[in-house]
Protein backbone atom coordinates (compact mmCIF):
# COMPACT_ATOMS: atom_id res chain seq x y z
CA UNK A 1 -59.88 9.49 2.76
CA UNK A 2 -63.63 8.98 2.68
CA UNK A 3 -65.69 11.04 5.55
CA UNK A 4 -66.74 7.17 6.92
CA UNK A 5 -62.77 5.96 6.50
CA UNK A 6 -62.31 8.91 8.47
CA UNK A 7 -64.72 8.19 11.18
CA UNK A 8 -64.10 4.47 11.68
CA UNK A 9 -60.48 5.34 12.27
CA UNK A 10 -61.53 7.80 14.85
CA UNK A 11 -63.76 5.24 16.62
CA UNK A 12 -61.31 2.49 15.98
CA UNK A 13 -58.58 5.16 17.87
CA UNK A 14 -60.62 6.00 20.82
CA UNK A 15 -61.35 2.33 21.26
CA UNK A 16 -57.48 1.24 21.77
CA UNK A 17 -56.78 4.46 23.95
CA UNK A 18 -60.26 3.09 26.01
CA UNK A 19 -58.46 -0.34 26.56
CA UNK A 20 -55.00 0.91 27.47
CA UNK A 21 -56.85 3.41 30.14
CA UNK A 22 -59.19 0.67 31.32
CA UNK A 23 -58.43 0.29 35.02
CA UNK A 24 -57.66 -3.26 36.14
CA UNK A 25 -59.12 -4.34 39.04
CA UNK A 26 -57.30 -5.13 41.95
CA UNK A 27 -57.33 -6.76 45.50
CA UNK A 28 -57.27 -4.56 48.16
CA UNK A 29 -56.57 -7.22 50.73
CA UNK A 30 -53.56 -8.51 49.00
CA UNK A 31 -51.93 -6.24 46.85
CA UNK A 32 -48.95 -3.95 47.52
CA UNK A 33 -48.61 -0.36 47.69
CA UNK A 34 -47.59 -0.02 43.85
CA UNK A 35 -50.04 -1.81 42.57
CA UNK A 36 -52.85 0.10 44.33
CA UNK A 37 -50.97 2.88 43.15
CA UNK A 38 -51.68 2.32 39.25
CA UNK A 39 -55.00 0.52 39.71
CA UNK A 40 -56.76 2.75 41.90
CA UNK A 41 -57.84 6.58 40.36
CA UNK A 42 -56.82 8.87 42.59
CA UNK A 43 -54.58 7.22 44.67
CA UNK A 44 -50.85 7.76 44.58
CA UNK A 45 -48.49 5.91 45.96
CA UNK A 46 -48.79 7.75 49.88
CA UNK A 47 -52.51 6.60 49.91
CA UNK A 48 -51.49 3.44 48.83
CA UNK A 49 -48.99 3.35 51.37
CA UNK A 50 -51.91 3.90 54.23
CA UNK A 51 -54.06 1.16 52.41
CA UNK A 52 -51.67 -1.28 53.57
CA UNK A 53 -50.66 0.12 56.77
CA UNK A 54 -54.59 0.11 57.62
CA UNK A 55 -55.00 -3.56 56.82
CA UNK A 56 -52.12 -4.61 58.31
CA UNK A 57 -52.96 -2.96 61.69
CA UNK A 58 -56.92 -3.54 61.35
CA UNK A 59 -57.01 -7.27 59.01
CA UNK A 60 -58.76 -7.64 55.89
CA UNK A 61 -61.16 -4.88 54.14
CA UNK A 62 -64.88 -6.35 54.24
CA UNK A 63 -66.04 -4.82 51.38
CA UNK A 64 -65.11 -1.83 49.19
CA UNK A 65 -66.64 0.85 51.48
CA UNK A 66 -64.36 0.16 54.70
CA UNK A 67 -61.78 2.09 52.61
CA UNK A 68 -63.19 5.55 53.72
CA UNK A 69 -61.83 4.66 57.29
CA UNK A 70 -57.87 4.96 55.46
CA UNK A 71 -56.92 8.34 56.21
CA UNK A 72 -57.31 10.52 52.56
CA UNK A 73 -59.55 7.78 51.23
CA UNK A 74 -63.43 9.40 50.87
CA UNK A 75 -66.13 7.78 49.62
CA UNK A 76 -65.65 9.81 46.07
CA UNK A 77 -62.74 7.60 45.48
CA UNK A 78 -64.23 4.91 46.44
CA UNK A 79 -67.19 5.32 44.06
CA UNK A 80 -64.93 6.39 41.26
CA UNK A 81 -62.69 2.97 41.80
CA UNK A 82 -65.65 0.57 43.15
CA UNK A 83 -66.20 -1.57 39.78
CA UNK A 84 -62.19 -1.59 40.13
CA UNK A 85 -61.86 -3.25 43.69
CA UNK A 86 -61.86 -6.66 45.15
CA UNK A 87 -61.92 -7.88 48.73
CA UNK A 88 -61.63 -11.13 47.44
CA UNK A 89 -60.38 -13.75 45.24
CA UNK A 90 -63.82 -15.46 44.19
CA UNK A 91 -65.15 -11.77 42.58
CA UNK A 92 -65.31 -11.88 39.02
């Protein structure tokens, strides 16, 4: 194979494994455990687990940054997730 062949196949590669690692986003107000879970980075399924059990004893998240007040959630996973969350179902 050609160096370029070579090359495009390695981009070409790296761009499928970039889509099937893509986060999705999710919403934090109405999603379960499980599914914050596998769209969140860095949250397993115990943090997940508080995510609800905060919203159901405090309501609805206002925005992406109330998740810090979740017990294990700091504002490093927020920032590494933000472009991942929703508060709401009118956000692209």
């Amino acid at each position: 194979m050609s160096y370029i062949k070579k090359a495009l196949t390695a981009v070409s590669g790296l761009l499928i494994a970039g889509s099937v690692w893509a986060a999705q986003a999710v919403n934090i107000n109405t999603a379960d455990a499980a599914a914050l879970a596998e769209a969140l980075k860095g949250v397993g399924q115990s943090k997940a687990e508080a995510i609800v059990a905060y919203r159901t004893e405090h309501g609805p998240f206002k925005d992406a940054d109330a998740l810090v007040n979740v017990k294990g959630i700091g504002l490093n996973t927020v920032n590494n997730n933000r472009d991942n969350i929703l508060v709401n179902d009118s956000q692209p």
